[in-house]
Structures are given as structure tokens and as C-alpha cells.
C-alpha atoms as a PDB file:
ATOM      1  CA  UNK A   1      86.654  27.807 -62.954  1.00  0.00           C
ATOM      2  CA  UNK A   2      85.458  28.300 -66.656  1.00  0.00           C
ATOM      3  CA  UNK A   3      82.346  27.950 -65.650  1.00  0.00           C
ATOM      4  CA  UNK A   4      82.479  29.924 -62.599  1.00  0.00           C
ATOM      5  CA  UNK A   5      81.550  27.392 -59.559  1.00  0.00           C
ATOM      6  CA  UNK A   6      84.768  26.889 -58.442  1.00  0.00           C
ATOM      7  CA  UNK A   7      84.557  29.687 -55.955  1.00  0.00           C
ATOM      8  CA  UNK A   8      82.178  32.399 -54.649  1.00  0.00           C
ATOM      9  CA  UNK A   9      81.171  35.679 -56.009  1.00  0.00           C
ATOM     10  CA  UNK A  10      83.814  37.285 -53.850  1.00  0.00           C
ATOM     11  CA  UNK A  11      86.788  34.571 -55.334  1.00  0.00           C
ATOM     12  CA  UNK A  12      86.828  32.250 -52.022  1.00  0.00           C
ATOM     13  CA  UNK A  13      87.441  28.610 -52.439  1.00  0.00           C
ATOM     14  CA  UNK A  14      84.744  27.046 -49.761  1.00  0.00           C
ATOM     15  CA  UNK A  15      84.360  24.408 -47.426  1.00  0.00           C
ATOM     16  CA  UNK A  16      81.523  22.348 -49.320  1.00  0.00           C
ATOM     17  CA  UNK A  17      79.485  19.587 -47.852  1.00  0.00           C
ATOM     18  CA  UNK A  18      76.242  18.485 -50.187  1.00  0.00           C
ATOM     19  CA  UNK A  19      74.908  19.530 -53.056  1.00  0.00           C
ATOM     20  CA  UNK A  20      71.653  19.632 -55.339  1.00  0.00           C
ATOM     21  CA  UNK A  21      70.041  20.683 -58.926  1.00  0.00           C
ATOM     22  CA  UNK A  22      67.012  21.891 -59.089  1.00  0.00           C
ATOM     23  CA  UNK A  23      65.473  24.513 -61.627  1.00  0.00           C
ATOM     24  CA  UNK A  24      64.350  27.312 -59.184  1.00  0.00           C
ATOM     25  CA  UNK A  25      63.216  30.103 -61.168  1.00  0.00           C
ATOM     26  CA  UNK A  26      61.387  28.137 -64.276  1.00  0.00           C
ATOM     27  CA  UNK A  27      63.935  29.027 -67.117  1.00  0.00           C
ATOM     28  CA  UNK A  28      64.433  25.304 -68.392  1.00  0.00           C
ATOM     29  CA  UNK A  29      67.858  25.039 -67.326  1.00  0.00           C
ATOM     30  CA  UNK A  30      69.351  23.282 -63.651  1.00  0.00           C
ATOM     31  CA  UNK A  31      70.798  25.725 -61.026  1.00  0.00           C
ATOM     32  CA  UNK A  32      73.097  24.081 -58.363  1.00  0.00           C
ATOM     33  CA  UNK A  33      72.896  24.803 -54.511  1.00  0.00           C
ATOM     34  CA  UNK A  34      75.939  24.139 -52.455  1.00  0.00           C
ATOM     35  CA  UNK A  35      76.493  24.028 -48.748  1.00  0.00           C
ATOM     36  CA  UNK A  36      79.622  24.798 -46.431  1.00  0.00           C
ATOM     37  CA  UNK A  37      81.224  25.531 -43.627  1.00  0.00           C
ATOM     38  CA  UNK A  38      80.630  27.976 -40.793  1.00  0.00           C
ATOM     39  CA  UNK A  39      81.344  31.502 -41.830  1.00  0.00           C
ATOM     40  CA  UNK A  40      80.295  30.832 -45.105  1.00  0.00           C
ATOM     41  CA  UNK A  41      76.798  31.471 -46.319  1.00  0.00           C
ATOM     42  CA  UNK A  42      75.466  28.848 -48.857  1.00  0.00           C
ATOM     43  CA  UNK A  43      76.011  29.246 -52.800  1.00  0.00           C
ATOM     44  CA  UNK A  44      73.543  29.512 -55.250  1.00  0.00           C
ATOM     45  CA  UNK A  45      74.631  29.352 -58.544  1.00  0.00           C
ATOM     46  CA  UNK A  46      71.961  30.386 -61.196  1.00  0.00           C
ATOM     47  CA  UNK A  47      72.165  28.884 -64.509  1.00  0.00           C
ATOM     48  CA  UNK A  48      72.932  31.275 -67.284  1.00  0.00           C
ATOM     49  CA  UNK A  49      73.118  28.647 -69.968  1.00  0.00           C
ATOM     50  CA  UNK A  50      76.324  28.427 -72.431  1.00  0.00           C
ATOM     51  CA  UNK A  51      78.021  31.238 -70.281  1.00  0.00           C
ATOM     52  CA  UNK A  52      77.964  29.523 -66.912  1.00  0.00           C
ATOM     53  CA  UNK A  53      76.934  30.038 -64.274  1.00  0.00           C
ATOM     54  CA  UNK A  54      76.546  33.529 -61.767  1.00  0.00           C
ATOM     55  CA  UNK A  55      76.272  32.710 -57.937  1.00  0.00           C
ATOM     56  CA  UNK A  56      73.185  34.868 -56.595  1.00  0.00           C
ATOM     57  CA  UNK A  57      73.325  33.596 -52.836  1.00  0.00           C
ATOM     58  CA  UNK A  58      73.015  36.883 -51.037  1.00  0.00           C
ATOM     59  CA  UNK A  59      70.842  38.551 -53.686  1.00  0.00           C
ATOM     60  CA  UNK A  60      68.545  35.022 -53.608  1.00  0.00           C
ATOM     61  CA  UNK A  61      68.497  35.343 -49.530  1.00  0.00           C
ATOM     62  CA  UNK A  62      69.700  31.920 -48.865  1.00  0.00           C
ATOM     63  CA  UNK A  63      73.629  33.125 -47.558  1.00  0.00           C
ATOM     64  CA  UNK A  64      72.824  35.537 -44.817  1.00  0.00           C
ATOM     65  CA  UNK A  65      70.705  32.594 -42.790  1.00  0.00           C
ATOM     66  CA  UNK A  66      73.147  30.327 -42.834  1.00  0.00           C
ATOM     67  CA  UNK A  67      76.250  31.980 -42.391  1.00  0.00           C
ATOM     68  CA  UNK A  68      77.011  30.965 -38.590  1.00  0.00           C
ATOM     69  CA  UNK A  69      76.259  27.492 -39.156  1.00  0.00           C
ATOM     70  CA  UNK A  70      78.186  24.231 -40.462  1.00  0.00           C
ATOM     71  CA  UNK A  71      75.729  23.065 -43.389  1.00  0.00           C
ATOM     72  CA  UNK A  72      75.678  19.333 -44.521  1.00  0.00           C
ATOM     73  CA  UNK A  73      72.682  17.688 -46.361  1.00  0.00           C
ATOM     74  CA  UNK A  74      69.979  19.943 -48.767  1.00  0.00           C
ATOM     75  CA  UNK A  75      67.208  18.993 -51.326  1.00  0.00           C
ATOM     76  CA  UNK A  76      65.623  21.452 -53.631  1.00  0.00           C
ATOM     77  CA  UNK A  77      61.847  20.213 -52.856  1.00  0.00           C
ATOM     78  CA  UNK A  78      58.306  21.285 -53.352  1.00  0.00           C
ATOM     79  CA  UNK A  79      57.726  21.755 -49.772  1.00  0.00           C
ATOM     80  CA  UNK A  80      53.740  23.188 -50.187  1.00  0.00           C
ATOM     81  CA  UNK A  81      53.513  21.886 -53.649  1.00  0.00           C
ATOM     82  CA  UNK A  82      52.856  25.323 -55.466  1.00  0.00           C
ATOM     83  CA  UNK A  83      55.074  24.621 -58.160  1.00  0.00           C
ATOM     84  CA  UNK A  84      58.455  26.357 -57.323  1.00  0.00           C
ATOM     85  CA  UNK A  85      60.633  24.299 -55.722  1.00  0.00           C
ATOM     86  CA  UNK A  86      62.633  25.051 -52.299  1.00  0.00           C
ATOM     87  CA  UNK A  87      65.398  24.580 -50.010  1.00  0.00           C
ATOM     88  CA  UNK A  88      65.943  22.525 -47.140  1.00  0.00           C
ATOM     89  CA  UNK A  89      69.419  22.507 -45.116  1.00  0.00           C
ATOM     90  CA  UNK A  90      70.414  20.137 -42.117  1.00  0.00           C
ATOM     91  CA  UNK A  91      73.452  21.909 -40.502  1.00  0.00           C
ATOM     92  CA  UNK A  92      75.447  20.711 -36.992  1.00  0.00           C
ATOM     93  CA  UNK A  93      79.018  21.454 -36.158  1.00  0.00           C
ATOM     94  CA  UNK A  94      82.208  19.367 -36.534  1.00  0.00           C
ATOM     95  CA  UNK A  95      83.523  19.449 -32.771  1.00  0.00           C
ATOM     96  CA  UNK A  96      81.423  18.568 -29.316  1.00  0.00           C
ATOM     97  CA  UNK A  97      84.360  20.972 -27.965  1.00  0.00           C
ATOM     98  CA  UNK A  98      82.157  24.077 -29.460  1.00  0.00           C
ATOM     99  CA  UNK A  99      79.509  23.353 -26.463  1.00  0.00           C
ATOM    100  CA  UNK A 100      82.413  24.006 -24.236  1.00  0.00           C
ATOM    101  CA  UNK A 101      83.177  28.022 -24.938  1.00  0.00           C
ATOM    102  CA  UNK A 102      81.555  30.584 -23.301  1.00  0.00           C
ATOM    103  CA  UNK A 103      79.970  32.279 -26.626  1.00  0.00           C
ATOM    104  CA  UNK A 104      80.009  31.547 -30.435  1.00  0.00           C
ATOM    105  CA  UNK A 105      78.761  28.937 -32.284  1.00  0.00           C
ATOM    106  CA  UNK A 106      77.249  25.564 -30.739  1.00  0.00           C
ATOM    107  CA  UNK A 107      77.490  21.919 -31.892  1.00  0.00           C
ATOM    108  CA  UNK A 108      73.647  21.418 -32.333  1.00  0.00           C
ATOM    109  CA  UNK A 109      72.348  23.611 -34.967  1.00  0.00           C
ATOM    110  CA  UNK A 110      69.178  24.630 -36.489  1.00  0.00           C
ATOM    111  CA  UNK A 111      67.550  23.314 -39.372  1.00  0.00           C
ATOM    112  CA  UNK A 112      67.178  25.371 -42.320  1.00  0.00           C
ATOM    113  CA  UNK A 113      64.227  26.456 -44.849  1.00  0.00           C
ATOM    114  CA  UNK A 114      64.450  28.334 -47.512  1.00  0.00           C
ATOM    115  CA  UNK A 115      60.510  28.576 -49.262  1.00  0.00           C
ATOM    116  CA  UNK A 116      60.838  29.822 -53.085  1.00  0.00           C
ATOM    117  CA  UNK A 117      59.106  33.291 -53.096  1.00  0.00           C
ATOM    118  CA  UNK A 118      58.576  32.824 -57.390  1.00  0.00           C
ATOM    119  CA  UNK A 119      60.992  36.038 -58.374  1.00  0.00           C
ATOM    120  CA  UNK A 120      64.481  34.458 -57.825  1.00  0.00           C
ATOM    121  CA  UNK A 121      64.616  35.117 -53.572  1.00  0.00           C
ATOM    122  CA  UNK A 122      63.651  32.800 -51.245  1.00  0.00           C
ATOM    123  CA  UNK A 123      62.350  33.463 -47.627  1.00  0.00           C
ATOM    124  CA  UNK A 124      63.539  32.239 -44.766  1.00  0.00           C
ATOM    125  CA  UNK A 125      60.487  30.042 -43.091  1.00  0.00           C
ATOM    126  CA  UNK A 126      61.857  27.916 -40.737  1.00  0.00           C
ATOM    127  CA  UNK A 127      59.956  29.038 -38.048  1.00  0.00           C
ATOM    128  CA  UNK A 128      56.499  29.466 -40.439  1.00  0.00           C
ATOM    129  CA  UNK A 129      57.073  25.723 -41.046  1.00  0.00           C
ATOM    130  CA  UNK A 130      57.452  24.512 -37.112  1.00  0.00           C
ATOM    131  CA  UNK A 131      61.103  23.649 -37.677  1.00  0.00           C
ATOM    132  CA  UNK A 132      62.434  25.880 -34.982  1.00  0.00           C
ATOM    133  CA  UNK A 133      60.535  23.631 -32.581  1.00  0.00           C
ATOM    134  CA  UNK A 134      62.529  20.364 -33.305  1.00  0.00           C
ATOM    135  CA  UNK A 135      65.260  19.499 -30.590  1.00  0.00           C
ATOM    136  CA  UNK A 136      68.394  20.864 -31.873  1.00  0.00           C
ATOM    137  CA  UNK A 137      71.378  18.052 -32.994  1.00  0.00           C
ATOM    138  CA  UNK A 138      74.064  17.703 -35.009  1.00  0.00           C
ATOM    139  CA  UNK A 139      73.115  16.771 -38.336  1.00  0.00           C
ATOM    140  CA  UNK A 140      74.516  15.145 -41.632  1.00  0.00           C
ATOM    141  CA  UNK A 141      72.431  13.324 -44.279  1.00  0.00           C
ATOM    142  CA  UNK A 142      69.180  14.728 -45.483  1.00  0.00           C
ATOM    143  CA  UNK A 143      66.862  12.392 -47.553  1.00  0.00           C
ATOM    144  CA  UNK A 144      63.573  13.398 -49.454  1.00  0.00           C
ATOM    145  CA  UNK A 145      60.796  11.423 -50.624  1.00  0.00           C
ATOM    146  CA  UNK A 146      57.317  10.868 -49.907  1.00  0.00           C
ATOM    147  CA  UNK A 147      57.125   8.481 -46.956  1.00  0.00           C
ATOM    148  CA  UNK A 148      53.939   7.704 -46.630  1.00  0.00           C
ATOM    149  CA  UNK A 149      52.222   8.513 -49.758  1.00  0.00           C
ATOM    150  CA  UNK A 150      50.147  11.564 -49.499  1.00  0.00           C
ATOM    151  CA  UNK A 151      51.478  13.318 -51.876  1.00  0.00           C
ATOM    152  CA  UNK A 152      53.911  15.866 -49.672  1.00  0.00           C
ATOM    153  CA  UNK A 153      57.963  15.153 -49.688  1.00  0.00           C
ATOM    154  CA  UNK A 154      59.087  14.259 -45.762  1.00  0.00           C
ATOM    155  CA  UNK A 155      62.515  14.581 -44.682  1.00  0.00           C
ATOM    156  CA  UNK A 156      64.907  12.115 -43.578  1.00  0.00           C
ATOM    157  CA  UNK A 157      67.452  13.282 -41.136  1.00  0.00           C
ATOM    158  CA  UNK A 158      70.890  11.589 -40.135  1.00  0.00           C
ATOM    159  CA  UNK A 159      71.760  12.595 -36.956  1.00  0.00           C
ATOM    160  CA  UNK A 160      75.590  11.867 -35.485  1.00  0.00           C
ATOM    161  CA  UNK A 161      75.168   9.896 -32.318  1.00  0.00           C
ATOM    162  CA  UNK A 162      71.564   9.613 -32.384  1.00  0.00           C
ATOM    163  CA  UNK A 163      68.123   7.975 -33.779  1.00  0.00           C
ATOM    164  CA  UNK A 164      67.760   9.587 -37.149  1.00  0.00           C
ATOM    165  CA  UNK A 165      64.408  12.171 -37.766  1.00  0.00           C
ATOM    166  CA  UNK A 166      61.894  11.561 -39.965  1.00  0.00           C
ATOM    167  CA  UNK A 167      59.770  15.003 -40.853  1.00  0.00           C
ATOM    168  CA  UNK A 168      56.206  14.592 -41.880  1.00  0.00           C
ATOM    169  CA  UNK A 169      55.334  17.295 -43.890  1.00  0.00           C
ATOM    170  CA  UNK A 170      51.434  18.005 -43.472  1.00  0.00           C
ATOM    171  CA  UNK A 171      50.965  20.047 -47.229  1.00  0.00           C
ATOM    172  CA  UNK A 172      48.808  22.504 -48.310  1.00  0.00           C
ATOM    173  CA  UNK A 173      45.336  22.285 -48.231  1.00  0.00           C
ATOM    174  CA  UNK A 174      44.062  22.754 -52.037  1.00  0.00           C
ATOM    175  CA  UNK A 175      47.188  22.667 -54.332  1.00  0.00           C
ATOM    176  CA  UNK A 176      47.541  19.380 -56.476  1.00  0.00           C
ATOM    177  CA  UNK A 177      50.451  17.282 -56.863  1.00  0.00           C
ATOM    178  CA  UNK A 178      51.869  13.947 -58.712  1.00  0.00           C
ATOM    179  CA  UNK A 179      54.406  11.265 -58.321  1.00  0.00           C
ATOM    180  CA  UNK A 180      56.078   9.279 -60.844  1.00  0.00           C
ATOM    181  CA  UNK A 181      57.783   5.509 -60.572  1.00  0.00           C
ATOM    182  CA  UNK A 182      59.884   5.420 -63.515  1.00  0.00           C
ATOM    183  CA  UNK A 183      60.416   1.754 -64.384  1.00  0.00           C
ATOM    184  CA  UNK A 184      63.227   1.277 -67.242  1.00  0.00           C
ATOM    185  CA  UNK A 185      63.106  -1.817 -69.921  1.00  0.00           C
ATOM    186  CA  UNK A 186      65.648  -0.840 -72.346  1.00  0.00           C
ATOM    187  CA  UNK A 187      67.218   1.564 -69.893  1.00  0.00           C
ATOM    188  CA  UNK A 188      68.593   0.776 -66.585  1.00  0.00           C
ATOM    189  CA  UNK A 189      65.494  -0.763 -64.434  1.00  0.00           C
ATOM    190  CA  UNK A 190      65.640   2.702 -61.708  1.00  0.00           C
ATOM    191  CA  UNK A 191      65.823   4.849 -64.637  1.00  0.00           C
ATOM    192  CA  UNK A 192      68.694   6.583 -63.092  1.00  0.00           C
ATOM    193  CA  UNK A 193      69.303   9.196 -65.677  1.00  0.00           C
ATOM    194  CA  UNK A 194      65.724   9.449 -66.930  1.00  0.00           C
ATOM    195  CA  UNK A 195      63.958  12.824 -67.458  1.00  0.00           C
ATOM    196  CA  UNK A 196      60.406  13.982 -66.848  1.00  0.00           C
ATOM    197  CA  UNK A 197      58.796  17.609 -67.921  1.00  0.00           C
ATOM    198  CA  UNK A 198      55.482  18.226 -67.327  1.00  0.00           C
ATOM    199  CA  UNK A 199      53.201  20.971 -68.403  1.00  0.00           C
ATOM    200  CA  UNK A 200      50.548  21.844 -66.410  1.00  0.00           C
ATOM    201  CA  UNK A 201      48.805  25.389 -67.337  1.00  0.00           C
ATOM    202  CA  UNK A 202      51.359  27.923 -67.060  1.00  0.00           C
ATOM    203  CA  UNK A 203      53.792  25.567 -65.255  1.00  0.00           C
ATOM    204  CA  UNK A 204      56.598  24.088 -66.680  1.00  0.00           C
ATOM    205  CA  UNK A 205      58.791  21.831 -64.146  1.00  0.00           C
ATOM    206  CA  UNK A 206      61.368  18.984 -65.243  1.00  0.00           C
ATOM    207  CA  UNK A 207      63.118  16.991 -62.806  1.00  0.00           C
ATOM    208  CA  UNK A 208      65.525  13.997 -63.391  1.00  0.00           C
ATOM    209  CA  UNK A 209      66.033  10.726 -61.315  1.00  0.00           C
ATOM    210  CA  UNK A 210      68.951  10.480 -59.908  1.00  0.00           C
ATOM    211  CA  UNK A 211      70.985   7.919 -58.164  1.00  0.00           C
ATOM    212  CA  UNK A 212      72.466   9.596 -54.458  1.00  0.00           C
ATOM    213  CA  UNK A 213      71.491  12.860 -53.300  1.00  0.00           C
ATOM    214  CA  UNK A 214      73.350  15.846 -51.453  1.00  0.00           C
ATOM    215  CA  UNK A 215      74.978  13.912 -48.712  1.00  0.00           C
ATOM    216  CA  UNK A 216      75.067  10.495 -47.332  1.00  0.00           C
ATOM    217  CA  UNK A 217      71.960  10.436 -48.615  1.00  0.00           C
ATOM    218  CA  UNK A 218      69.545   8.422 -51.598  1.00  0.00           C
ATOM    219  CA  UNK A 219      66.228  10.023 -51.955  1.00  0.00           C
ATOM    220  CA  UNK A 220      62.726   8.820 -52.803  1.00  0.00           C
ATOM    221  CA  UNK A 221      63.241   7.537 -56.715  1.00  0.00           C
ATOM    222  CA  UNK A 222      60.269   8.513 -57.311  1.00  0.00           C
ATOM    223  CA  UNK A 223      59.620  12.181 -59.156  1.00  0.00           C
ATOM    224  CA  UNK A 224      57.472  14.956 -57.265  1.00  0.00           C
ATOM    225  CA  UNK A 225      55.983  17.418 -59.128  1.00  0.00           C
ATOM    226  CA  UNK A 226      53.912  20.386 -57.170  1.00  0.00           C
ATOM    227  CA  UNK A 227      50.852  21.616 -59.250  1.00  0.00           C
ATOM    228  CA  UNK A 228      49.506  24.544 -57.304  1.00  0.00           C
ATOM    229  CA  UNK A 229      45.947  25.079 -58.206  1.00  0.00           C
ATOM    230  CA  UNK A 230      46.305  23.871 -61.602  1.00  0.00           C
ATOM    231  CA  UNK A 231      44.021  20.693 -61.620  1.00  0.00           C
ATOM    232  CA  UNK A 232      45.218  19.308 -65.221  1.00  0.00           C
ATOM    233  CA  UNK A 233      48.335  17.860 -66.615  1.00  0.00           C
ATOM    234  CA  UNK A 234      48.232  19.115 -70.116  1.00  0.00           C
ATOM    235  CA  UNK A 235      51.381  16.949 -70.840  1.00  0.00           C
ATOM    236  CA  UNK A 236      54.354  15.050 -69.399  1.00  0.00           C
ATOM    237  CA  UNK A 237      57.367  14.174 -71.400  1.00  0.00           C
ATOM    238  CA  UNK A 238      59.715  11.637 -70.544  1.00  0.00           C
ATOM    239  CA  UNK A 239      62.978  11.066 -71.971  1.00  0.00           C
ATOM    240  CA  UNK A 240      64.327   7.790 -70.857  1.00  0.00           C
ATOM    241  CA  UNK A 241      68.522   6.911 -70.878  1.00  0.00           C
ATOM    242  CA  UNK A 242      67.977   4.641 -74.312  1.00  0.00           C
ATOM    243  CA  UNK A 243      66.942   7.622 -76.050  1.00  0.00           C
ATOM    244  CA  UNK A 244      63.617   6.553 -76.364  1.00  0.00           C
ATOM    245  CA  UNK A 245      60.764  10.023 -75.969  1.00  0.00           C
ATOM    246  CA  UNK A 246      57.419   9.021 -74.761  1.00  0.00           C
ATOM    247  CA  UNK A 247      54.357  11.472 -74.555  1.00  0.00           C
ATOM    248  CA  UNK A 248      51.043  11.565 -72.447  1.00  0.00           C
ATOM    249  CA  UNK A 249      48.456  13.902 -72.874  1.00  0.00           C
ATOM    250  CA  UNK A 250      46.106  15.377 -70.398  1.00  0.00           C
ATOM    251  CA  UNK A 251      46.847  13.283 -67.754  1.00  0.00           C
ATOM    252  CA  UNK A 252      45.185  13.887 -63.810  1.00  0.00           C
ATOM    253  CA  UNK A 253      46.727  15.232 -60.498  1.00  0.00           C
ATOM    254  CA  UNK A 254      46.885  13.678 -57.503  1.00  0.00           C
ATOM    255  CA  UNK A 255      47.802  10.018 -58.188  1.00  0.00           C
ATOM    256  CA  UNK A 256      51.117   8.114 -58.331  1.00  0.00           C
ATOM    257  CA  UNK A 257      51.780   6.597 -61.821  1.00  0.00           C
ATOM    258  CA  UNK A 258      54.193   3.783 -62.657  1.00  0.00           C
ATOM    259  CA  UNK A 259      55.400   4.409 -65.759  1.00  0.00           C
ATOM    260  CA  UNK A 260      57.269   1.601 -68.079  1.00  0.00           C
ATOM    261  CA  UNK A 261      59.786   2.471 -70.886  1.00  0.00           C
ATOM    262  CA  UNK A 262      57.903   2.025 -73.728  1.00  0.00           C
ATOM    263  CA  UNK A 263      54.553   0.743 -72.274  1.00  0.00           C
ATOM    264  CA  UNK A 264      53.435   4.267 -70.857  1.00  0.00           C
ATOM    265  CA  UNK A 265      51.397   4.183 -67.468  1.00  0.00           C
ATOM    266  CA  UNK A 266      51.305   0.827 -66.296  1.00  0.00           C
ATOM    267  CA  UNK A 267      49.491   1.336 -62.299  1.00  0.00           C
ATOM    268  CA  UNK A 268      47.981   4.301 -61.126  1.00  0.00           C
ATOM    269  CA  UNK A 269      47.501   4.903 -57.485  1.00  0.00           C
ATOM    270  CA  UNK A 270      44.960   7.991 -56.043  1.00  0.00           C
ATOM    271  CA  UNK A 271      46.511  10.245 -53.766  1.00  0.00           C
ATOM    272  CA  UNK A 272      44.913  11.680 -50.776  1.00  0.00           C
ATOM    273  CA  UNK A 273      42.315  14.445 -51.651  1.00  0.00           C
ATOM    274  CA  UNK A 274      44.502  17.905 -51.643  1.00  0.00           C
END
């Protein structure tokens, strides 16, 4: 309540399914994206710092979409790796029974995305993205990571009574990215807890590794860091669990980097050309 997630802007306790963190707008601090019920849009809550937090989700763009829908797993994600991060929701309805009614609301449900338009809104761009051309289902879980190393975060989808999706997500062509495999000595060996921030240009993204994601769910270890056009790392900062700060200068896009407390960059592995 204190520091004002506990409800929505309007005072409404909500019917919340997954969560995420994710800085958004680029002020160095983590905003928190929660997802609910039917008749409900979405909550964004922006990060204001030592006064709390202020939920933006209609003045952001992300309630209005999602208001008919039952929403379950989400990811803040780099979808065309420019740098701002966006939103992905997997929604489907409680009850087979809905299919049954003559109007309203059916148990299969679209999937959701919201693409980060750099001034605190987001877009809906579903359809942009080829989403609304998936077979419709009942979804749950939504996992992120890049499958099959190429330097774009796919999407893992848990579907109830049927073969889970797996999204490919094709980029775009020209803006660099990175990866980094956090390997912890003196820290747990996952690095659960660890915390990178790199500088690239005029970008400044931090992201942390986390164990579990928004909703029966565990997502690609691994840290993804969209670069735009920027084609230089001027620095990346890593603060491991143990306390221990490590630095690394001027270091290239477009590779995957195993990094080891203490050791620095241990393997380095070329991504695809952007």
C-alpha cells in the first residue's frame, strides 16, 4: 500500500496472474508490469524512486488492449533489439464454458504485444509482428530466451491441453545486440541475483538474472541487451551477489560472452551478422 502497488490508480484490488521488472523508460530504476483478470486492463507501475511507485497503464497504452482478456504470462523483452525494452502477454480464459454463450468473451485468446515507442507509451503491434496469425488457445506460462542463438529473444508458450509454442522471432535487420552467461565462483554458480549495466553510446540498459519469471515460467539465464545501431560497447558493469564489481571496457556487439566472477570473459561466441 505504502508504496502504492497494492491496487490500481482507481483503488481496485486486482485479479493478478504474472509479473515482470524491467526498466522501460531508461531512468536507472525497475518498473513492474502486472497482469489480471478479464475486465481489468494490465498495470504498469512506473518507478518514481524513494516515493513509490505511480501506475501509468492507460496513459502508457498497455490497459485498453487487454481489458477483455484473462492475462497470464509477460516478459519485458527487446523484441527488435533497439534498445527499449517491450511487452509480451499470453492471455486465455479460465472456463471452456465461455465457448458456450452466444456473445462475450471466448476461452482462446489473443496474444499480446506491446512494442516500447521510447517516450513512456507503448503501441500495440500484435498484428505488425504476425501474432494475430497464430491459432488462438488458452494460454499460461510465457518463457523468454534466445533459443537458437541469433541474437533475437523467442517465446515459449504453455498452452492448457495442448503442445506448447515456441515463437521464433526473426529481428531486425541492422541493429546490434549481446548476450551474457554469467558464471558465479564466489557467488551462487547461475548468478541468480547478479547485475549487468552496459553503456553503449547514449544507451544505458541494466538487467538482472533472475531465478523464475512471470508465470510458470524460467527464462533464458542468459542477459539480452538490444543495441540499436550503436556498434560499440563503451562499458559493461557487473555487480555479482559476493559484492565483488568487475569492469570491461569497449567491448564488441554481436557475440555471446561467458563471463566468470572474477576472471572476466572467459568464451566468446559470434552472433549471426545483424
Amino acid at each position: 500500500m505504502q508504496s502504492g502497488t497494492a491496487l490500481s490508480a482507481e483503488g481496485d484490488a486486482e485479479g493478478s496472474m504474472g509479473v515482470d521488472f524491467g526498466d522501460y523508460d531508461h531512468d536507472g530504476r525497475l518498473d513492474i508490469f502486472v497482469t489480471n483478470f478479464m475486465d481489468q486492463g494490465d498495470s504498469l507501475y512506473h518507478n518514481l524512486g524513494a516515493t513509490g511507485f505511480d501506475d501509468v497503464s492507460w496513459k502508457a497504452g498497455v490497459a485498453t488492449t487487454s481489458y477483455p482478456y484473462v492475462k497470464w504470462g509477460t516478459g519485458f523483452f527487446d523484441f527488435d533489439n533497439d534498445g527499449w525494452v517491450d511487452l509480451f502477454v499470453a492471455s486465455g480464459h479460465v472456463y471452456p464454458q465461455m465457448d458456450s454463450l452466444d456473445s462475450g468473451p471466448r476461452y482462446r485468446e489473443p496474444l499480446m504485444l506491446h512494442m516500447n515507442n521510447h517516450d513512456g507509451t507503448f503501441t500495440d503491434s500484435a498484428a505488425t509482428a504476425g501474432l494475430n496469425a497464430i491459432p488462438l488457445a488458452s494460454r499460461r506460462g510465457a518463457a523468454f530466451g534466445d533459443v537458437n542463438n541469433d541474437g533475437n529473444i523467442d517465446v515459449l508458450l504453455l498452452n492448457v491441453g495442448e503442445p506448447p509454442s515456441l515463437l521464433l522471432n526473426h529481428g531486425v535487420a541492422g541493429n546490434h545486440r549481446v548476450l551474457f552467461k554469467l558464471i558465479g565462483t564466489k557467488s551462487n554458480r547461475a548468478a541468480i541475483g547478479a547485475r549487468v549495466t552496459v553503456r553503449a553510446g547514449k544507451l544505458v540498459q541494466f538487467n538482472e538474472v533472475r531465478g523464475g519469471a512471470s508465470y510458470l515460467s524460467q527464462n533464458d539465464l542468459r542477459l539480452h541487451f538490444g543495441l540499436g545501431k550503436e556498434s560499440n560497447l563503451d562499458s559493461v558493469e557487473v555487480q555479482w551477489p559476493s559484492g565483488l564489481v568487475e569492469k570491461l571496457q569497449n567491448v564488441a556487439p554481436d557475440n555471446i560472452y561467458t563471463l566468470v566472477e572474477g576472471k572476466g570473459i572467459r568464451d566468446t561466441k559470434p552472433l549471426p551478422a545483424p
